[in-house]
Protein backbone atom coordinates (compact mmCIF):
# COMPACT_ATOMS: atom_id res chain seq x y z
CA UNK A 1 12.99 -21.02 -15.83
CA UNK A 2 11.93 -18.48 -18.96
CA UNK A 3 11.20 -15.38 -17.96
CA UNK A 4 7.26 -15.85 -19.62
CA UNK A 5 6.80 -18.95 -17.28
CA UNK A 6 7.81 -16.61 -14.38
CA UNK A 7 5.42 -13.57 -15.96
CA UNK A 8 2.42 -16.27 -15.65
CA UNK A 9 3.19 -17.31 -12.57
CA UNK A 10 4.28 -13.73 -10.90
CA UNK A 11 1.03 -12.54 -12.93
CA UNK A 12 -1.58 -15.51 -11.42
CA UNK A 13 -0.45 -14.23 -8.02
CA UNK A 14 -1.19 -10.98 -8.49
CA UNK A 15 -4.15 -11.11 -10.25
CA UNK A 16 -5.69 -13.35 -7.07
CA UNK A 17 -4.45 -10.57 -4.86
CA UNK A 18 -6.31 -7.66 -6.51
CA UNK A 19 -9.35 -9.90 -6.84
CA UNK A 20 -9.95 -11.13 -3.45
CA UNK A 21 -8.14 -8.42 -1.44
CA UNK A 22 -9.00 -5.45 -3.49
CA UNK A 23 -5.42 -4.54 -3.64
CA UNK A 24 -1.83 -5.49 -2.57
CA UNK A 25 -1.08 -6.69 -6.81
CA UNK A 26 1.09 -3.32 -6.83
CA UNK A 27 3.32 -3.91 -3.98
CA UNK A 28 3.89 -7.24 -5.22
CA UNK A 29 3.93 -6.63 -8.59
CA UNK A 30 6.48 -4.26 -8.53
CA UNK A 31 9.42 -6.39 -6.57
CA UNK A 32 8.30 -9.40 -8.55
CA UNK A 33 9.04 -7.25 -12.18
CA UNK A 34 12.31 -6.50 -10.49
CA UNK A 35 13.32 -9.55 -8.79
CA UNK A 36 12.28 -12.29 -10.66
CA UNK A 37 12.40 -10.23 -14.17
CA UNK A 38 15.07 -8.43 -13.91
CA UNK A 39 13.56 -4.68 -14.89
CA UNK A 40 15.09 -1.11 -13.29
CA UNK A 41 12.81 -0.13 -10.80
CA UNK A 42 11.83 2.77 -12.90
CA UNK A 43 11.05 0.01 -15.46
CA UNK A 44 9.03 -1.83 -12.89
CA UNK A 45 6.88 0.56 -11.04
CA UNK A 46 5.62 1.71 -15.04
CA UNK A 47 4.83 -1.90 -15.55
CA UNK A 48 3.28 -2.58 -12.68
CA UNK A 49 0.82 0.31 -13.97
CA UNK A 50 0.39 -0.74 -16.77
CA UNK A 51 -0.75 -4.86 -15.30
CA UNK A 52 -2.47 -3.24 -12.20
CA UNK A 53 -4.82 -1.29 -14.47
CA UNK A 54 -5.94 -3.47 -16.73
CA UNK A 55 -6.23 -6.60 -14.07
CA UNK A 56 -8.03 -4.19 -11.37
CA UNK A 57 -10.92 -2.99 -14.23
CA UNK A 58 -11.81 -6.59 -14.61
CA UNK A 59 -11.88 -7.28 -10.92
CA UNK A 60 -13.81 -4.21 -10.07
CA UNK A 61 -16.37 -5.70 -12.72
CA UNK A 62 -17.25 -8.65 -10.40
CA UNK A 63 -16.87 -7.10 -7.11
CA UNK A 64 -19.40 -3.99 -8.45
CA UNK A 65 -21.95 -7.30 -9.36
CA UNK A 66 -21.91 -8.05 -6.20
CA UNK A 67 -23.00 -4.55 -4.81
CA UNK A 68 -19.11 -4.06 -3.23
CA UNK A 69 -18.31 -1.33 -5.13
CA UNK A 70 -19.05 1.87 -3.16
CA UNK A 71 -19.08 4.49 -6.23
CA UNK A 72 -19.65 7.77 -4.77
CA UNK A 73 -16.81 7.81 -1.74
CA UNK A 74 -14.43 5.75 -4.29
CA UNK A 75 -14.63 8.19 -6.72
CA UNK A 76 -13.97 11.45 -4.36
CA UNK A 77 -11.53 9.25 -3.01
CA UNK A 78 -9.57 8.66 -6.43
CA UNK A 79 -10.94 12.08 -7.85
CA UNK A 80 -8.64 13.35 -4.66
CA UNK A 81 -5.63 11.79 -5.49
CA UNK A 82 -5.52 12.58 -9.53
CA UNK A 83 -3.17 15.54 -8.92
CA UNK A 84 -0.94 14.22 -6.80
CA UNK A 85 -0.69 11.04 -8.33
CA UNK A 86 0.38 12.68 -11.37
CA UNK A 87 3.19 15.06 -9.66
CA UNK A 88 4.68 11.85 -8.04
CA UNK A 89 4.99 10.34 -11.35
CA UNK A 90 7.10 13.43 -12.32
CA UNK A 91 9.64 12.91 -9.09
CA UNK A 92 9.67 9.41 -8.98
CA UNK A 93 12.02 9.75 -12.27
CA UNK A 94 14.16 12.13 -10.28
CA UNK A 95 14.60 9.40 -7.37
CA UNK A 96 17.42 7.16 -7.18
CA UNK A 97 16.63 3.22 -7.18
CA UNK A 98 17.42 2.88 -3.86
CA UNK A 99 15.47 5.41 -2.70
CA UNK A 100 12.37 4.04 -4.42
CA UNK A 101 12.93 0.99 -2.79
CA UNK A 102 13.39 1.83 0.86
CA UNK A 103 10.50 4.02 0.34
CA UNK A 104 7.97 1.22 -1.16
CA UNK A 105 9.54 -0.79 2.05
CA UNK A 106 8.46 1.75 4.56
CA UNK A 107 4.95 2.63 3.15
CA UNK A 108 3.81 -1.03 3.20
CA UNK A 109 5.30 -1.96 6.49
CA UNK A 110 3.27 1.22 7.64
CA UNK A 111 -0.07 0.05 5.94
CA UNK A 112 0.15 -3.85 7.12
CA UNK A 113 0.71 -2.41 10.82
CA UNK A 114 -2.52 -0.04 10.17
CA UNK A 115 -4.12 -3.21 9.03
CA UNK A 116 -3.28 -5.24 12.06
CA UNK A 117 -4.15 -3.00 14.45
CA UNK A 118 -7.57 -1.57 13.38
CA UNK A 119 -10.52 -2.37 14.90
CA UNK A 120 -13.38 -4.95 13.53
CA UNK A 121 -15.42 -2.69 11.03
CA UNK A 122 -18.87 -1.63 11.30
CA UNK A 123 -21.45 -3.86 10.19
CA UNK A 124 -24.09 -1.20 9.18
CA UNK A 125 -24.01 1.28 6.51
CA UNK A 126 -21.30 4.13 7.28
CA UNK A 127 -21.32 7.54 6.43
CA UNK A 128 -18.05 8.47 5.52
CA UNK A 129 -17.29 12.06 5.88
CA UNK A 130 -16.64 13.94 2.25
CA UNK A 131 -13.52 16.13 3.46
CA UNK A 132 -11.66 13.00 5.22
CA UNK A 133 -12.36 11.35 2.05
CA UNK A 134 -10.51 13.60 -0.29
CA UNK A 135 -7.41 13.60 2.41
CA UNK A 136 -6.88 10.49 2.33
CA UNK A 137 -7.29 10.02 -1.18
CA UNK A 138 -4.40 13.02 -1.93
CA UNK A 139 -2.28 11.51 0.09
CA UNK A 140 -2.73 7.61 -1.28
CA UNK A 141 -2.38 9.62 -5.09
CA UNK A 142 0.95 11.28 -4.67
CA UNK A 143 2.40 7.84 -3.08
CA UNK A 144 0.51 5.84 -6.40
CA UNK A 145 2.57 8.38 -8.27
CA UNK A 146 5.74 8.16 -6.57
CA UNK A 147 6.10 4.78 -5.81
CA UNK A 148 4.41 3.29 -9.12
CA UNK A 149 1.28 1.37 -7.22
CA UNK A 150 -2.57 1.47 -7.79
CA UNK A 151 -2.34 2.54 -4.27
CA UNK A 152 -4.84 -0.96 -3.16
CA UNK A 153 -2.60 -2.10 -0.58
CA UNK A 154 -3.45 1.48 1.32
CA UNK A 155 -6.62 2.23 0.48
CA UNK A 156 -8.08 -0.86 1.93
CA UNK A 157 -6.61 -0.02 5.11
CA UNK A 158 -7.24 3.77 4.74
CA UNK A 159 -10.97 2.70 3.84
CA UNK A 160 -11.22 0.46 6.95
CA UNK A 161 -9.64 1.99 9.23
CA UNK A 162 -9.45 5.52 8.58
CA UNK A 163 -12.68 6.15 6.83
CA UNK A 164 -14.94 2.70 8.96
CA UNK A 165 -16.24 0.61 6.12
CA UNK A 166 -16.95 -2.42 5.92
CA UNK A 167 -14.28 -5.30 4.79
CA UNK A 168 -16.04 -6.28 1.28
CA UNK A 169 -16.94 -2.51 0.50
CA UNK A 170 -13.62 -1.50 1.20
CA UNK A 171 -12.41 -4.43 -1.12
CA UNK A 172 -14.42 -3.06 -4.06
CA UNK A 173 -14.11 0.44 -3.32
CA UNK A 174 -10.20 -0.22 -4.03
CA UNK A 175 -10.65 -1.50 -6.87
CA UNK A 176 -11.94 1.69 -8.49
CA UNK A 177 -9.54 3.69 -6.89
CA UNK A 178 -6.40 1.64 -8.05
CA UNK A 179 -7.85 1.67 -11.68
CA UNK A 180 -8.44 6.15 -11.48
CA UNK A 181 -5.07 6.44 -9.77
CA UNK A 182 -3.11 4.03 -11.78
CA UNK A 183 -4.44 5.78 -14.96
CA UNK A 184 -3.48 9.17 -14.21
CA UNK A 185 0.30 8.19 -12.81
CA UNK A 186 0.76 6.24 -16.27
CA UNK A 187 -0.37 9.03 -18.32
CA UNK A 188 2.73 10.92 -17.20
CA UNK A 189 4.93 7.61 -17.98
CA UNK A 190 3.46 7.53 -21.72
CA UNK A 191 7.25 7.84 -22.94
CA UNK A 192 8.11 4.91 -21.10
CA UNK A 193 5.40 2.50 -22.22
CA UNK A 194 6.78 1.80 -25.08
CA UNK A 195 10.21 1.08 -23.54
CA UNK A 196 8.59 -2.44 -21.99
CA UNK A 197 9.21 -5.74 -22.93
CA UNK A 198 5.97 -6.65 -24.27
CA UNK A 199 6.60 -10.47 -24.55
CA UNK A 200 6.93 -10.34 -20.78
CA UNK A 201 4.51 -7.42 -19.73
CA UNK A 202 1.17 -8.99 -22.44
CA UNK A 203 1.59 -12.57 -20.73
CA UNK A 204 1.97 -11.29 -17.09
CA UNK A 205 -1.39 -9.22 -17.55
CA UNK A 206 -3.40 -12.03 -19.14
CA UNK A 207 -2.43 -14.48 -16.02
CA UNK A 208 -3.50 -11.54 -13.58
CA UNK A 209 -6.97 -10.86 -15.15
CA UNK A 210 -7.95 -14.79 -15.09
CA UNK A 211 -6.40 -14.76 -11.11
CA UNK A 212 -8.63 -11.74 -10.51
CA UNK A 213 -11.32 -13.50 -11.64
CA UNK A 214 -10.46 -16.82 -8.93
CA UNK A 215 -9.65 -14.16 -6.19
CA UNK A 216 -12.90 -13.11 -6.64
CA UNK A 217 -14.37 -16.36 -5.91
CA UNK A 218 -12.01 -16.74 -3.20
CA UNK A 219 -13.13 -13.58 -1.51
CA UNK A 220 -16.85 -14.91 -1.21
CA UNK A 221 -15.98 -18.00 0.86
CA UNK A 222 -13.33 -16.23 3.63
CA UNK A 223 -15.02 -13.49 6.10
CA UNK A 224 -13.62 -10.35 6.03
CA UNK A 225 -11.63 -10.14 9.02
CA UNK A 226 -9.27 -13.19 7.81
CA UNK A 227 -8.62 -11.11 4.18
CA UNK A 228 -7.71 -8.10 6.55
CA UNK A 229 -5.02 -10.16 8.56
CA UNK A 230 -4.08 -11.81 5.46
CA UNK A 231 -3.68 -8.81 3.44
CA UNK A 232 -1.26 -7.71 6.53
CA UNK A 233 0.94 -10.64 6.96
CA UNK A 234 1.58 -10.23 3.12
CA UNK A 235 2.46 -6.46 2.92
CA UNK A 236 4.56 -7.42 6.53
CA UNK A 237 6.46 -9.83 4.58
CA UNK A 238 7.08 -7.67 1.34
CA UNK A 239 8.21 -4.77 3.86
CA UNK A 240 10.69 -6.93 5.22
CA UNK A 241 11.76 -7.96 2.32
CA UNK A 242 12.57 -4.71 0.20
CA UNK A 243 14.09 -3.15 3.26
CA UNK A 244 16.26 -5.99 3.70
CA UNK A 245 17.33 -5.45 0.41
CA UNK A 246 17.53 -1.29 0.24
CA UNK A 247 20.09 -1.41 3.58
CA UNK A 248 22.30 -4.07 1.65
């Protein structure tokens, strides 16, 4: 199989992940670009940048329509994790492959446990405390930075269950934070942009902005309890996966 039929099929995937769970296109992104595509890891966590960007602006769009986008805590959230986001960029070139890989294993296992075990979210409006915001939001930076992810597949948990919102919010909230955080980790990759293969790269990010657009869709006919344990039997299964292959 050419590697642009797997780009538009890895990228289709992807894009339906970001647009009906508000994240998780990263963490599968990235071992898909290295798997299936054959790219370093170094390679693949500044590609997946580069396709989670661009495919989680036109998914915020729609979710935002909707009234899902929750503006002011997303953007103390993401405001929060510019810094760090850009000094992991910095040491994630100093990290071997391996490294990188056990790493990205660990921090998703961690999140889809987080996932599983938090509690249904409020229904009402919550007020989400300003200084546990920006905590969180450091932290999920520096690991966008590191590790080469918009940083979705943990801020949805982090939004549910560390900071109480609701399911959809916290969908469209991510959204915004993936696009801030994955901006400001590729601006310290600029020198390796131009390194990708572009005939693979353009035709992965066109398939993930159309899925975007049917995870969106998606999103509006399953309740929001069933995209959490969803969203945690994936990252389970990716965890397994790239730890499986990091001990090897």
């Amino acid at each position: 199989m050419s590697a642009v039929v797997l780009a538009l099929a890895a990228g289709a995937a992807i894009g339906l992940a970001l647009g009906a769970l508000g994240g998780g296109g990263s963490v599968l992104a990235v071992p898909a670009l290295i798997y299936l595509l054959g790219f370093s890891p170094v390679g693949a966590t500044t590609a997946s940048l580069v396709i989670v960007s661009i495919t989680s602006v036109t998914a915020l769009v729609a979710h935002a329509r909707d009234g899902h986008a929750r503006w002011r805590t997303g953007l103390l959230f993401a405001a929060a994790g510019t810094g760090p986001a850009m000094a992991g960029a910095l040491l994630a070139g100093r990290l071997p492959a391996g490294a990188l890989t056990a790493a990205f294993g660990v921090v998703a296992g961690a999140a889809a446990v987080r996932m599983l075990r938090a509690a249904p979210a409020a229904q009402g409006v919550v007020t989400v405390r300003p200084g546990r915001a920006a905590a969180a939001g450091a932290g999920l930076g520096a690991v966008t930075g590191v590790l080469g992810v918009g940083g979705g597949f943990l801020a949805v948990p982090a939004l549910v269950g560390v900071l109480g919102m609701r399911m959809r919010h916290a969908v469209g909230t991510s959204l915004l934070v993936i696009t801030v955080n994955s901006l400001a980790a590729l601006t310290m990759r600029a020198g390796t942009v131009e390194e990708l293969d572009w005939t693979v790269v353009g035709p992965f990010v066109g398939a993930a902005i159309l899925g975007a657009w049917d995870g969106k869709r998606l999103a509006a006919k399953i309740s929001g309890q069933t995209l959490q344990r969803i969203f945690a039997v994936v990252l389970l299964a990716v965890a397994a996966f790239m730890m499986i292959d990091a001990l090897r």
